[in-house]
N, C-alpha and C. Protein backbone atom coordinates (compact mmCIF):
# COMPACT_ATOMS: atom_id res chain seq x y z
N UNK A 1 -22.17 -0.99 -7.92
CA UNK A 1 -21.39 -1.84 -7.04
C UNK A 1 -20.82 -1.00 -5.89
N UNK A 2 -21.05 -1.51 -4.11
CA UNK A 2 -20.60 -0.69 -3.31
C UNK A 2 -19.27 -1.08 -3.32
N UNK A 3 -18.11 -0.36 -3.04
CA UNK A 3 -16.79 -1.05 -2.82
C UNK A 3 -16.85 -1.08 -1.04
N UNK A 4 -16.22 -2.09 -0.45
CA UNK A 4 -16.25 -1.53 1.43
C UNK A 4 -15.43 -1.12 1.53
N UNK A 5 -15.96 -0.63 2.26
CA UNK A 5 -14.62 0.67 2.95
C UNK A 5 -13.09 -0.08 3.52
N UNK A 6 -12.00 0.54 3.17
CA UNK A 6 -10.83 -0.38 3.43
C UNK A 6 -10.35 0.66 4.59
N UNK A 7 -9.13 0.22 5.46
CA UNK A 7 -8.50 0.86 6.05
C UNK A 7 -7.90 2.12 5.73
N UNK A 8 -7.23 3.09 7.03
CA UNK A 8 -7.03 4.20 6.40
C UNK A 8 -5.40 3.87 6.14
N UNK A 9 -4.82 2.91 6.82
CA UNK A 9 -3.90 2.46 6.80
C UNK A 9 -3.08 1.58 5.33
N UNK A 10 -1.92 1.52 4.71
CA UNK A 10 -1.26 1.42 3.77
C UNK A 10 -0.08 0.22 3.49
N UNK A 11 -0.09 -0.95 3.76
CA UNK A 11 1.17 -1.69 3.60
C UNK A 11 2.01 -1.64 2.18
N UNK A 12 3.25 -1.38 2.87
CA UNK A 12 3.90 -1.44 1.43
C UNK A 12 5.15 -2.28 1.39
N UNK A 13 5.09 -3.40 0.04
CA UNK A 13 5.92 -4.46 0.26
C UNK A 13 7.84 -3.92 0.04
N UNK A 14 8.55 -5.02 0.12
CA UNK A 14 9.75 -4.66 0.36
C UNK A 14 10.59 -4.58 -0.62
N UNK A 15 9.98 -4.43 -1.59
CA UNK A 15 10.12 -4.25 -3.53
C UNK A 15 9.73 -3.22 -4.27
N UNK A 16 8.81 -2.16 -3.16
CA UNK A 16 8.79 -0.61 -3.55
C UNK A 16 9.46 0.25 -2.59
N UNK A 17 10.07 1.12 -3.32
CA UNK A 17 11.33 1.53 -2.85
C UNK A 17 10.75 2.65 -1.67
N UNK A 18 11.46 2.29 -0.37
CA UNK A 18 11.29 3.35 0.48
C UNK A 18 11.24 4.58 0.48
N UNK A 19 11.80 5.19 -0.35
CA UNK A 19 11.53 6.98 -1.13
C UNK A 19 9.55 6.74 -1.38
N UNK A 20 9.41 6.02 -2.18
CA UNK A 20 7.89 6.02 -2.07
C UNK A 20 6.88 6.22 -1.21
N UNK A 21 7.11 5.09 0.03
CA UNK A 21 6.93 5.07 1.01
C UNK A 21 6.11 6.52 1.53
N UNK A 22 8.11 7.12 1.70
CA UNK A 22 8.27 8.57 2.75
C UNK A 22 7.86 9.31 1.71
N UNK A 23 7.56 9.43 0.77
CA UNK A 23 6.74 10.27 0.06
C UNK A 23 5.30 10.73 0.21
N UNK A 24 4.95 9.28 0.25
CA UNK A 24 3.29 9.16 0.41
C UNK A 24 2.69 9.25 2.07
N UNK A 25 3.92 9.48 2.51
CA UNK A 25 3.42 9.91 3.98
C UNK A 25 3.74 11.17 4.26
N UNK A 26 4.67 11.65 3.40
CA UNK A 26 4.70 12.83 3.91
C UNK A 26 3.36 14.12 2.70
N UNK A 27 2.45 13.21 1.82
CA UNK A 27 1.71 13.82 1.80
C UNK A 27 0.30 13.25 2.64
N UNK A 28 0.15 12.96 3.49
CA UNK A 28 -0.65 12.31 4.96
C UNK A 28 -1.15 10.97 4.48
N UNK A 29 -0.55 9.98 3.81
CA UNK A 29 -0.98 8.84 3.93
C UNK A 29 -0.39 8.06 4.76
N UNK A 30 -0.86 6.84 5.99
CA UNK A 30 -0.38 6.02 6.54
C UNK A 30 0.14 5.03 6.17
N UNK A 31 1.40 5.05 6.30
CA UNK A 31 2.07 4.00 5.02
C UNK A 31 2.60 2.70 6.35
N UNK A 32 2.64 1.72 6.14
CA UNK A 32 3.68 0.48 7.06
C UNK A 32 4.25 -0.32 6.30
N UNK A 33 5.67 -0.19 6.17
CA UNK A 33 6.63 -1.15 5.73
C UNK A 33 6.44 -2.06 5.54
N UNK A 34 6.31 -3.41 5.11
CA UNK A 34 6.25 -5.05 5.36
C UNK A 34 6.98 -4.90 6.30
N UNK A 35 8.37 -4.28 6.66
CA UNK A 35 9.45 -4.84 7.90
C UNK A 35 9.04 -4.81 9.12
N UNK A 36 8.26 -3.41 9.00
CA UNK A 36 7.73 -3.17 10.16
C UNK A 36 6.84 -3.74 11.23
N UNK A 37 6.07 -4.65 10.23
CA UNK A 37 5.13 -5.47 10.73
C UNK A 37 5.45 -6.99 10.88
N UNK A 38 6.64 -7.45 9.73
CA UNK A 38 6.18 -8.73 9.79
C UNK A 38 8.16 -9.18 9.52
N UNK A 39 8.35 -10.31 10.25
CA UNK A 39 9.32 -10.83 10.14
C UNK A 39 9.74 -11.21 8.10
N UNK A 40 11.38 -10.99 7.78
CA UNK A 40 11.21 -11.26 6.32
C UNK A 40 11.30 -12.48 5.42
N UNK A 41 11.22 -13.59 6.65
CA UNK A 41 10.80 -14.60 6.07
C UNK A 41 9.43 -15.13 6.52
N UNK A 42 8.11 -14.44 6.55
CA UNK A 42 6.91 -14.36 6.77
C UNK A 42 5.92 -15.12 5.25
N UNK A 43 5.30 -16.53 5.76
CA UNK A 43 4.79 -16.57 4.38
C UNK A 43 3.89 -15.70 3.92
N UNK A 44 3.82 -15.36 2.43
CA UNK A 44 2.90 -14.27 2.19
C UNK A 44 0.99 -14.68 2.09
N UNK A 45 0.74 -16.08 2.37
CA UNK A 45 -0.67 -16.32 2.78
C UNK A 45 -0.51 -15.83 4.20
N UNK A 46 0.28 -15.65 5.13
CA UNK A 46 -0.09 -15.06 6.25
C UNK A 46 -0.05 -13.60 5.92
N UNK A 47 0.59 -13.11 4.95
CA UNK A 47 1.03 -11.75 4.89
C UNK A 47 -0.65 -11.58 4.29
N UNK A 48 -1.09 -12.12 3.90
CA UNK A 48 -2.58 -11.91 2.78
C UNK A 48 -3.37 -11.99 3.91
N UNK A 49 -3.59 -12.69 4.47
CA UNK A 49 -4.77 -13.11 5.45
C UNK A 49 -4.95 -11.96 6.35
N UNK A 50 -3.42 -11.52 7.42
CA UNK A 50 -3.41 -10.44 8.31
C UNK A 50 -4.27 -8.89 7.35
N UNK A 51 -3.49 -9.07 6.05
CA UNK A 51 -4.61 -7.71 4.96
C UNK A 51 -5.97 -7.61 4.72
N UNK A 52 -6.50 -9.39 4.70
CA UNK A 52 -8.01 -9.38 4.77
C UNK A 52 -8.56 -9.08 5.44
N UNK A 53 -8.00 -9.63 6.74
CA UNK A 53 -8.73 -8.90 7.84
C UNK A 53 -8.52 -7.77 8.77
N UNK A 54 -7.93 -7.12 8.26
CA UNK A 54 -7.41 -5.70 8.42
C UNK A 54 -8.11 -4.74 7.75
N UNK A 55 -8.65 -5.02 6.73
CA UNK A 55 -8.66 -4.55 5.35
C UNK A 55 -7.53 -3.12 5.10
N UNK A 56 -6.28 -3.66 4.65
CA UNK A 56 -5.25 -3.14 4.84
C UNK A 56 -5.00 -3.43 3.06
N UNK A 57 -4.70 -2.51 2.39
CA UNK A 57 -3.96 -2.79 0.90
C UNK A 57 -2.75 -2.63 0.82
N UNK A 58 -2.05 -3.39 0.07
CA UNK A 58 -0.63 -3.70 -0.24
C UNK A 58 -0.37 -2.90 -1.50
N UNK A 59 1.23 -2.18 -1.45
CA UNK A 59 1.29 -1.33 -2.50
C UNK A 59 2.67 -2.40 -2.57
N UNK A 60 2.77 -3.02 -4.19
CA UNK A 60 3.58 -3.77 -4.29
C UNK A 60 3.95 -4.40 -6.15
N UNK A 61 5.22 -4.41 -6.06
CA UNK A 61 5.82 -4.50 -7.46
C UNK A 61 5.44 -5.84 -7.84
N UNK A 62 5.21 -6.51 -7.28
CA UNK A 62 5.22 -8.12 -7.23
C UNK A 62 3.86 -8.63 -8.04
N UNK A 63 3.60 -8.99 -9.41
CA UNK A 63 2.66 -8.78 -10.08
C UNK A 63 1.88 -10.51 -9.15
N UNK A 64 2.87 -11.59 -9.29
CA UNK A 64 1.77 -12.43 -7.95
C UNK A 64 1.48 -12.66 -6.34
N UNK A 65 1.75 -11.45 -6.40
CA UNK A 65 1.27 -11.06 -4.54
C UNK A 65 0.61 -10.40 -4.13
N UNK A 66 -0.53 -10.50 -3.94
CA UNK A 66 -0.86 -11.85 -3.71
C UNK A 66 -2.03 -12.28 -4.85
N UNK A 67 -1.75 -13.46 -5.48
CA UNK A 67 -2.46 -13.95 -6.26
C UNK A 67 -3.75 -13.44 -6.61
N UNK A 68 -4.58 -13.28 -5.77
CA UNK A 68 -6.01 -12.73 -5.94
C UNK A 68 -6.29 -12.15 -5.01
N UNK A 69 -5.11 -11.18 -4.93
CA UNK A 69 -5.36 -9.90 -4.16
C UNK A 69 -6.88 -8.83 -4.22
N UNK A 70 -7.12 -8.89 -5.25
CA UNK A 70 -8.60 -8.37 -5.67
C UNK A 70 -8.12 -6.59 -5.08
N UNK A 71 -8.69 -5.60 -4.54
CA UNK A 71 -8.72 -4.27 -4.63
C UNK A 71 -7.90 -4.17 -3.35
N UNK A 72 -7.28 -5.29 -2.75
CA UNK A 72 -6.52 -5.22 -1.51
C UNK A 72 -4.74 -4.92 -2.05
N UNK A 73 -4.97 -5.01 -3.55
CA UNK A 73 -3.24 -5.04 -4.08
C UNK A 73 -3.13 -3.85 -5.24
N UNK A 74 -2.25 -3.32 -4.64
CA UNK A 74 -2.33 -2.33 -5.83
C UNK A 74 -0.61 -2.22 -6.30
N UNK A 75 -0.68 -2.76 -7.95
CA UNK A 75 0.44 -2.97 -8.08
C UNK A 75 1.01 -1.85 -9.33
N UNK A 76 2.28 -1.73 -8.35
CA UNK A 76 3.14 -0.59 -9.32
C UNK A 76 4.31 -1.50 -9.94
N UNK A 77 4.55 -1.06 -11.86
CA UNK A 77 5.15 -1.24 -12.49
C UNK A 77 6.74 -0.47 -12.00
N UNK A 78 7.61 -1.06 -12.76
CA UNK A 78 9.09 -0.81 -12.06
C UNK A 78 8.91 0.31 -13.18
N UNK A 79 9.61 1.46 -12.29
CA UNK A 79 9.17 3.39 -12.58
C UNK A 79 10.66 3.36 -11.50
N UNK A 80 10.50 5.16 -12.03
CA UNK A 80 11.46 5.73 -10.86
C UNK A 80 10.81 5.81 -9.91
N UNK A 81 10.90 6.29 -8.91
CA UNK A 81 9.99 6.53 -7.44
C UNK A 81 9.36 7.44 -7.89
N UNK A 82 9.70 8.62 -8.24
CA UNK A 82 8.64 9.90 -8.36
C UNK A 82 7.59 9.29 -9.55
N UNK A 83 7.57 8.44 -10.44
CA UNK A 83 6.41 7.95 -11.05
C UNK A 83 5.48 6.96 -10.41
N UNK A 84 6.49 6.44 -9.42
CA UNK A 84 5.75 4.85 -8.75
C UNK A 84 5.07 6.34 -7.99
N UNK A 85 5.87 6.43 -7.09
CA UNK A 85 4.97 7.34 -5.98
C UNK A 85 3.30 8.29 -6.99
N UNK A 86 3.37 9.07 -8.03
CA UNK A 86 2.59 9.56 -8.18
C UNK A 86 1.46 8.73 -9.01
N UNK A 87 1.87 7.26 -9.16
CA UNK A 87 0.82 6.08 -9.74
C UNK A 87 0.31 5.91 -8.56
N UNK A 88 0.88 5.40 -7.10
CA UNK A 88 0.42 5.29 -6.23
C UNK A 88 -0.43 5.94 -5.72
N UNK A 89 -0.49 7.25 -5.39
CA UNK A 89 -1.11 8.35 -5.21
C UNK A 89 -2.44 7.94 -5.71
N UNK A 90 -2.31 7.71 -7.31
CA UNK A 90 -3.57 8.12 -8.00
C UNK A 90 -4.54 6.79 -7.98
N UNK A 91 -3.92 5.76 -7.53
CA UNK A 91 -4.57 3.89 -7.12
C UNK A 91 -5.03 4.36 -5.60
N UNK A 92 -4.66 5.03 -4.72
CA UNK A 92 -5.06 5.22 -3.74
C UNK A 92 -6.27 5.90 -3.74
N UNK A 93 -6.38 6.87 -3.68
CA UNK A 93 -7.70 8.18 -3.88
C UNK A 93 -8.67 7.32 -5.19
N UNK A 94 -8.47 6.30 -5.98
CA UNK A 94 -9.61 5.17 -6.62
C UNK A 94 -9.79 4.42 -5.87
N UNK A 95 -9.24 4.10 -4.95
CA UNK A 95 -9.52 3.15 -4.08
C UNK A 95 -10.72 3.76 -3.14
N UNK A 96 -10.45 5.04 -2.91
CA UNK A 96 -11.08 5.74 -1.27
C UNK A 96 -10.06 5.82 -0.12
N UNK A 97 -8.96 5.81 -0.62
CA UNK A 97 -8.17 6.13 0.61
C UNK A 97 -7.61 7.45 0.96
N UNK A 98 -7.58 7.73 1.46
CA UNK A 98 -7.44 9.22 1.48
C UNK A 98 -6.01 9.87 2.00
N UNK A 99 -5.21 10.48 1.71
CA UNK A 99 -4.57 11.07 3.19
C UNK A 99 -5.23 11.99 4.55
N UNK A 100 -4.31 12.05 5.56
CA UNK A 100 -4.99 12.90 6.55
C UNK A 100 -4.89 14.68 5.84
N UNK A 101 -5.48 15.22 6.63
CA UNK A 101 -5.49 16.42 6.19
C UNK A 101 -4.06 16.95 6.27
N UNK A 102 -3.69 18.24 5.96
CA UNK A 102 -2.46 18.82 5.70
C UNK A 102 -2.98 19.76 6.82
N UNK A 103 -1.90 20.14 7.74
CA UNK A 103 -1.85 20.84 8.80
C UNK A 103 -0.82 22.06 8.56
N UNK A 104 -1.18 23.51 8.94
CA UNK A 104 -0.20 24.23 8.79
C UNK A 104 1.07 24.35 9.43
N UNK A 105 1.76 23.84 9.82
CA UNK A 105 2.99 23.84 10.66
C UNK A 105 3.75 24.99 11.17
C-alpha cells in the first residue's frame, strides 16, 4: 500500500498543550496552532476539509475529530507533554513527516 505524501506542515488542535507544540518545533517540525489559522468558533467540517486539501495532519486529543480523519489525525491520549510530545514525535516520522534538518547555530 502507497501512503501519499502529506504535507511538511503540522496542525495542532487547541486541546494539545502548547509546550508540545514548541517542542516539536523546536526539534524542526512545522507545527500551526488551530488559532493561528482559524477563528475558535470555526466548524470543524471546515476545519477537516481545509486538512484534506492541504494534506495537512491534525495532532489532537479529541478522539472524534475528526470522525474519519483516516492518517490525516493523529491522536494523543491525555499524557504529560513530555509523553504527548515524544508519542507525537514517533506518529509523525510513521507517518513520513519529517522535521527540517538541525542547523548548527
Amino acid at each position: 500500500m502507497i501512503m501519499e505524501k502529506m504535507a511538511e506542515k503540522v496542525l495542532v488542535d487547541i486541546n494539545v498543550p502548547r509546550e508540545v507544540s514548541e517542542r516539536l518545533e523546536d526539534a524542526g517540525f512545522d507545527m500551526i496552532y488551530l488559532t493561528e489559522k482559524f477563528p475558535q468558533d470555526t466548524d470543524d467540517e471546515e476545519i477537516f476539509e481545509w486538512m484534506e486539501t492541504k494534506k495537512i495532519p491534525i495532532l489532537t486529543r479529541d478522539k472524534r475529530f475528526p470522525e474519519n480523519g483516516g492518517n490525516l489525525k493523529i491522536t494523543l491520549e491525555s499524557q504529560s507533554p513530555v509523553k504527548l510530545t515524544r508519542k507525537a514525535f514517533s506518529k509523525l516520522i510513521d507517518l513520513q513527516i519529517y522535521p527540517k534538518p538541525l542547523t548548527n547555530s
